[in-house]
C-alpha atoms as a PDB file:
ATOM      1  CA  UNK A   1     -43.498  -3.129 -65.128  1.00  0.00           C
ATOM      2  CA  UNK A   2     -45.530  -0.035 -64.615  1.00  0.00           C
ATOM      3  CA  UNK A   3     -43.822   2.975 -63.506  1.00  0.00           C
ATOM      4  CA  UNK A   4     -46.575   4.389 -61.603  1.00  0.00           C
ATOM      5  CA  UNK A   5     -44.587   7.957 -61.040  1.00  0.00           C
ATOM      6  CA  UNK A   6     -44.444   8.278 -64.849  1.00  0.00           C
ATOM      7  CA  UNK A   7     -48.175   7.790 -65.185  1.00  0.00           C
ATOM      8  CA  UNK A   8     -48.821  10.491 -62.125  1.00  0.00           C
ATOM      9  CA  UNK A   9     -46.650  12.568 -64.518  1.00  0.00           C
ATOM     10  CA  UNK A  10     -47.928  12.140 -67.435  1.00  0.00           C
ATOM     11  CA  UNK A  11     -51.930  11.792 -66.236  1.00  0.00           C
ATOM     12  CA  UNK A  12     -51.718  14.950 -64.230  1.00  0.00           C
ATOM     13  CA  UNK A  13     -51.672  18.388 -65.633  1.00  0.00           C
ATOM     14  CA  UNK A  14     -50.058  21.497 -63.611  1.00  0.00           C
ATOM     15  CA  UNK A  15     -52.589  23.996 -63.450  1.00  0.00           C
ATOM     16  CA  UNK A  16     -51.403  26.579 -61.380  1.00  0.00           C
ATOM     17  CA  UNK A  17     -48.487  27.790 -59.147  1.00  0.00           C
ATOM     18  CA  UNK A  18     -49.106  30.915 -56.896  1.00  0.00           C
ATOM     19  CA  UNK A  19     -46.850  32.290 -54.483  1.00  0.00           C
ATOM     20  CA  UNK A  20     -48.060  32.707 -50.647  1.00  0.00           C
ATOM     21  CA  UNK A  21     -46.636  34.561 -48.337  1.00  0.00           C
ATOM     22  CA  UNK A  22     -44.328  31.716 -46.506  1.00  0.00           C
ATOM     23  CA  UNK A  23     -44.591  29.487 -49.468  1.00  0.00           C
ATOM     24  CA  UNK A  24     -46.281  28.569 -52.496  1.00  0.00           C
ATOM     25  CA  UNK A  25     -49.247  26.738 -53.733  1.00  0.00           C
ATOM     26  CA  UNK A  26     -49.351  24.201 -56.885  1.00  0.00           C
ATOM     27  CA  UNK A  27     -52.575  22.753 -58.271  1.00  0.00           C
ATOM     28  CA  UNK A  28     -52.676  20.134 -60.340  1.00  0.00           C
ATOM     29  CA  UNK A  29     -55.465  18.509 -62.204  1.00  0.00           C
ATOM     30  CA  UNK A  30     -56.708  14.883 -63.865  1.00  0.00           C
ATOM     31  CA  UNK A  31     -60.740  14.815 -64.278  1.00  0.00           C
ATOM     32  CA  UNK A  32     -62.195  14.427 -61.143  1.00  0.00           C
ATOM     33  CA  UNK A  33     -58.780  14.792 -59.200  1.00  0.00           C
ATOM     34  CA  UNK A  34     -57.346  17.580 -57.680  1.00  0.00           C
ATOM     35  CA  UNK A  35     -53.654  17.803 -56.525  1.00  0.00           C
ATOM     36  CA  UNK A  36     -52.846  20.582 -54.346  1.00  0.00           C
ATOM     37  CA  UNK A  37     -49.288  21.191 -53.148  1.00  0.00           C
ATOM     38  CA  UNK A  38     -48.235  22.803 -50.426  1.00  0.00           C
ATOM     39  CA  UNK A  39     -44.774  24.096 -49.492  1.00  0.00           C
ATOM     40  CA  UNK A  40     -43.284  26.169 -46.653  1.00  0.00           C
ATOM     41  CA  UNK A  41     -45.611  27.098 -44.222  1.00  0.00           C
ATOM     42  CA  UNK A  42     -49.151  27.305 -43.574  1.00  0.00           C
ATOM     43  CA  UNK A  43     -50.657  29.535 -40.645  1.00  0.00           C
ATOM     44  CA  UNK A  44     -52.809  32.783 -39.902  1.00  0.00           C
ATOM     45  CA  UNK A  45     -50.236  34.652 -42.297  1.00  0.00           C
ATOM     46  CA  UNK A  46     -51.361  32.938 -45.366  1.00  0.00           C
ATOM     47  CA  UNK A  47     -54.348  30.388 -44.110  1.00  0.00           C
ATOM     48  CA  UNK A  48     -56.775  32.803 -45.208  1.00  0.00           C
ATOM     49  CA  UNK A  49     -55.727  32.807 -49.129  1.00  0.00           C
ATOM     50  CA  UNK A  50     -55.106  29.083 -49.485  1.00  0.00           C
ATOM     51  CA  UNK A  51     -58.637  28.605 -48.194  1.00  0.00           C
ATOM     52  CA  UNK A  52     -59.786  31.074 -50.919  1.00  0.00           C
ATOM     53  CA  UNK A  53     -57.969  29.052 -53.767  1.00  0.00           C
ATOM     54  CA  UNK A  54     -59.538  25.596 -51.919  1.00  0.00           C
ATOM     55  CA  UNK A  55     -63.045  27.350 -52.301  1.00  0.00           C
ATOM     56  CA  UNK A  56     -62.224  27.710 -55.968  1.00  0.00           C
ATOM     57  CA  UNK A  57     -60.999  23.690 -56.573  1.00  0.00           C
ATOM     58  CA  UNK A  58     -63.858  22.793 -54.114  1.00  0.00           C
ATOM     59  CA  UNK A  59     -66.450  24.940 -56.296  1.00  0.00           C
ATOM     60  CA  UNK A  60     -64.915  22.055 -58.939  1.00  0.00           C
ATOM     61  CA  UNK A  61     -66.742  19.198 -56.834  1.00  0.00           C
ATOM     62  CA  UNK A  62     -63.336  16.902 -57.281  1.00  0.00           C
ATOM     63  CA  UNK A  63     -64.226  13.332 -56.797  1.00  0.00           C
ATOM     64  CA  UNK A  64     -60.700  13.350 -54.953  1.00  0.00           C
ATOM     65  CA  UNK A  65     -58.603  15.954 -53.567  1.00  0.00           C
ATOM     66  CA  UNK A  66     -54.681  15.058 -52.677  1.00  0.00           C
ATOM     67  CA  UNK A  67     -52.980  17.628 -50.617  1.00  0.00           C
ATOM     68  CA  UNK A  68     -49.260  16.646 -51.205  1.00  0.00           C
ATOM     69  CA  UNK A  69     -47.395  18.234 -48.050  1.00  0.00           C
ATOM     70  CA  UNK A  70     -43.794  16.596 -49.087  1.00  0.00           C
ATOM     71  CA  UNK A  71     -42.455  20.440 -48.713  1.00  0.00           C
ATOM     72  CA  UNK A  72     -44.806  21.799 -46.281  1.00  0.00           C
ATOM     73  CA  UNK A  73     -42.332  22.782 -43.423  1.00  0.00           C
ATOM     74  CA  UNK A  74     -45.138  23.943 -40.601  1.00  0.00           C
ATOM     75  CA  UNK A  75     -48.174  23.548 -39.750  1.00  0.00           C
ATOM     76  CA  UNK A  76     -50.665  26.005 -37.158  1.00  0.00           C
ATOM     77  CA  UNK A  77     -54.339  25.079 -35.819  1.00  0.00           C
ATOM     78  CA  UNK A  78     -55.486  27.450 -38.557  1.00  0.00           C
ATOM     79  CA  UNK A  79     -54.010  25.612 -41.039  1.00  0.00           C
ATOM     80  CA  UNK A  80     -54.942  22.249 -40.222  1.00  0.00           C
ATOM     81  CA  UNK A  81     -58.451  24.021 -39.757  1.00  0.00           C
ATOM     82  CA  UNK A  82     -58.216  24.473 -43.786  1.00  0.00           C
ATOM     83  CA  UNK A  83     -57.745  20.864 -43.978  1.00  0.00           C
ATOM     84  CA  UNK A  84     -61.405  20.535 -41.842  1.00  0.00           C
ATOM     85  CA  UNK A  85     -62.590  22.851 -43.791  1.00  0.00           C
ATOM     86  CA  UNK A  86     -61.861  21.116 -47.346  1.00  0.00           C
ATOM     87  CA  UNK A  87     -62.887  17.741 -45.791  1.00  0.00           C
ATOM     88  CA  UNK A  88     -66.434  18.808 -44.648  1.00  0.00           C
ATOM     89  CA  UNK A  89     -67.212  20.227 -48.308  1.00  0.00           C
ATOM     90  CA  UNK A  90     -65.817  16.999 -50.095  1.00  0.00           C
ATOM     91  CA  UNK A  91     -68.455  14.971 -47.864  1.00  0.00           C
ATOM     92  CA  UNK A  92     -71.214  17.743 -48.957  1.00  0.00           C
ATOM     93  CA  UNK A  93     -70.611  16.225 -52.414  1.00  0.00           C
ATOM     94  CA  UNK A  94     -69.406  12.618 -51.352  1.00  0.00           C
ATOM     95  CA  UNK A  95     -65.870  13.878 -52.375  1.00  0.00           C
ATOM     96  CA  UNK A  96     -62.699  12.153 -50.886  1.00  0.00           C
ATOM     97  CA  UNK A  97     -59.642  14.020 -49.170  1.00  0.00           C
ATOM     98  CA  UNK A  98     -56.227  11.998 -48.902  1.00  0.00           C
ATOM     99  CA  UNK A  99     -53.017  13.333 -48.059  1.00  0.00           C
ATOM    100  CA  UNK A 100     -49.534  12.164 -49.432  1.00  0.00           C
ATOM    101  CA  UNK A 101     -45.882  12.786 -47.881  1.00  0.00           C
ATOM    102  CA  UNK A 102     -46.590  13.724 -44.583  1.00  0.00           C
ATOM    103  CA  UNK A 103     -43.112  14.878 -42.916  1.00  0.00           C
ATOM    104  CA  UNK A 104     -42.574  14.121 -39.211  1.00  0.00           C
ATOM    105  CA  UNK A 105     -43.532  17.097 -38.328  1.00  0.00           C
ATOM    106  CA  UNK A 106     -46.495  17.262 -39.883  1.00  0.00           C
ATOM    107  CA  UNK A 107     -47.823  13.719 -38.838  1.00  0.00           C
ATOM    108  CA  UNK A 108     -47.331  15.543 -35.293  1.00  0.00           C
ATOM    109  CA  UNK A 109     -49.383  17.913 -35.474  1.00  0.00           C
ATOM    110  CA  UNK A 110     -51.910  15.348 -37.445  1.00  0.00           C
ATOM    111  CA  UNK A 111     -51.744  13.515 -34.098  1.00  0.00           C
ATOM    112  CA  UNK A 112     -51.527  16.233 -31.618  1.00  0.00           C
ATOM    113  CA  UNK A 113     -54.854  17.897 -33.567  1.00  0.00           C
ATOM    114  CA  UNK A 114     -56.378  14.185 -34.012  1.00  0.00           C
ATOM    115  CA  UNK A 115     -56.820  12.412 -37.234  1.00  0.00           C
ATOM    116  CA  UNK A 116     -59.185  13.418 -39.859  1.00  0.00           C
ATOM    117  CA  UNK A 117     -61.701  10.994 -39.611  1.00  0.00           C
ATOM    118  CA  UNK A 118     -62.446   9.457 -42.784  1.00  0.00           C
ATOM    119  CA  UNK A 119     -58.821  10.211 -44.852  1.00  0.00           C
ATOM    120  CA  UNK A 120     -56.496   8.074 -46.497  1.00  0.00           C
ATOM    121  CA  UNK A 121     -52.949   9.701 -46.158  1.00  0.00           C
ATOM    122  CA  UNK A 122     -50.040   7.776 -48.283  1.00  0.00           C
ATOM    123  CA  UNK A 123     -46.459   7.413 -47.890  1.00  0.00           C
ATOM    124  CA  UNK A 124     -45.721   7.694 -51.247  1.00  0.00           C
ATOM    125  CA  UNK A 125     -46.730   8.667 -54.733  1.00  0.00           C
ATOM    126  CA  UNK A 126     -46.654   5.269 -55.133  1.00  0.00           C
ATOM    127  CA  UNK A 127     -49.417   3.955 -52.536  1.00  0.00           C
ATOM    128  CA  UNK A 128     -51.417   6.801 -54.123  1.00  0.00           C
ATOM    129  CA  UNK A 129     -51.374   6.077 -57.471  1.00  0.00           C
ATOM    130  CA  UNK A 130     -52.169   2.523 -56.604  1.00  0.00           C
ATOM    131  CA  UNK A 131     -55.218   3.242 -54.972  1.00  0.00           C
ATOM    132  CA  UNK A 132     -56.079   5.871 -57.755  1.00  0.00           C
ATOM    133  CA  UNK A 133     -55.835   3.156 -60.706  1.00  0.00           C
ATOM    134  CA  UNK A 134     -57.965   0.652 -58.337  1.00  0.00           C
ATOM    135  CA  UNK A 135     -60.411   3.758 -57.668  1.00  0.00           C
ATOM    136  CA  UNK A 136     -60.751   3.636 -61.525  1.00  0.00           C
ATOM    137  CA  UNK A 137     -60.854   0.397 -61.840  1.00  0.00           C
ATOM    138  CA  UNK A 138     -63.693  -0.015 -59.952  1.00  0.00           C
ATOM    139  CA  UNK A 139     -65.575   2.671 -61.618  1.00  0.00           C
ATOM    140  CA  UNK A 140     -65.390   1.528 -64.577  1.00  0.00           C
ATOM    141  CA  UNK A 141     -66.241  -2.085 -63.654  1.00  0.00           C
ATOM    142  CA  UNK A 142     -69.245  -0.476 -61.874  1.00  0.00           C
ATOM    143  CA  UNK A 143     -70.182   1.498 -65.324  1.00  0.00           C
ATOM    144  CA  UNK A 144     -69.218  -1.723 -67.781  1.00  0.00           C
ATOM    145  CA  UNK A 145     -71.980  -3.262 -65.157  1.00  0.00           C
ATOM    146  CA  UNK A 146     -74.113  -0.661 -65.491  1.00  0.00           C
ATOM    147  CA  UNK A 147     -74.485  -0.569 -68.928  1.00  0.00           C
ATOM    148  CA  UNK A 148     -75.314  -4.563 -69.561  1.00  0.00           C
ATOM    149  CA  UNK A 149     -78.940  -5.082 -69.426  1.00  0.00           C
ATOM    150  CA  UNK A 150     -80.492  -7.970 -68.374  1.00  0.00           C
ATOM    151  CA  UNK A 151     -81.982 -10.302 -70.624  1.00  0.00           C
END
């Protein structure tokens, strides 16, 4: 049986950590995926400079960008605004945002703020690794396709 937590291990490269005030950032990478974690908190104190690393990875064009919140602690308006914000340049490029252990209190403020239309959010590494091995499954049934020529 696959272990599908070993492959996110061993198919995903840690790119970065950087300290924020309240927390810390972690990016990591796979092709066209981007992984950012977030821990502690994330509000006007340090908003600001986690949208400036998101401009960076969204520079990138990632054809999907995970925010793993499993130790993200607290949430403000101007930090789910960075989540907006990182969702409206994803779509520019036809990019997908999904978001993976959502703690209570986070999925309340998800629902207090309403739900970003058009994200997949996942319970587990699991469910997302799943639907990241079907994602490239499809692709490359879609380029195997491609490449056949009629006769």
């Amino acid at each position: 049986m696959l272990n599908l937590a070993k492959l996110w291990e061993r198919t995903f490269t840690k790119s970065w950590e950087k300290h924020i005030p309240g927390g810390y950032l972690t990016l990591s990478t796979r092709g066209g995926y981007a992984a950012l974690s977030i821990a502690g908190n994330l509000d006007a104190s340090n908003a600001p400079m986690v949208e400036a690393e998101l401009d960076a990875i969204l520079a990138t064009e990632p054809d999907l960008l995970v925010f793993d919140l499993a130790e993200l602690k607290y949430v403000t308006s101007m930090g789910f605004r960075t989540f907006l914000m990182a969702q409206k340049a994803q779509r520019k490029h036809r990019g997908q945002t999904s978001f993976l252990n959502l703690q209570p209190q986070i999925q309340e403020v998800f629902k207090i703020m309403g739900s970003l239309p058009d994200v997949r959010m996942f319970g587990s590494i699991d469910e997302l690794e799943t639907f990241v091995i079907e994602e490239l499954d499809e692709q490359l049934d879609r380029a195997q396709k491609g490449a056949v020529k009629p006769e």
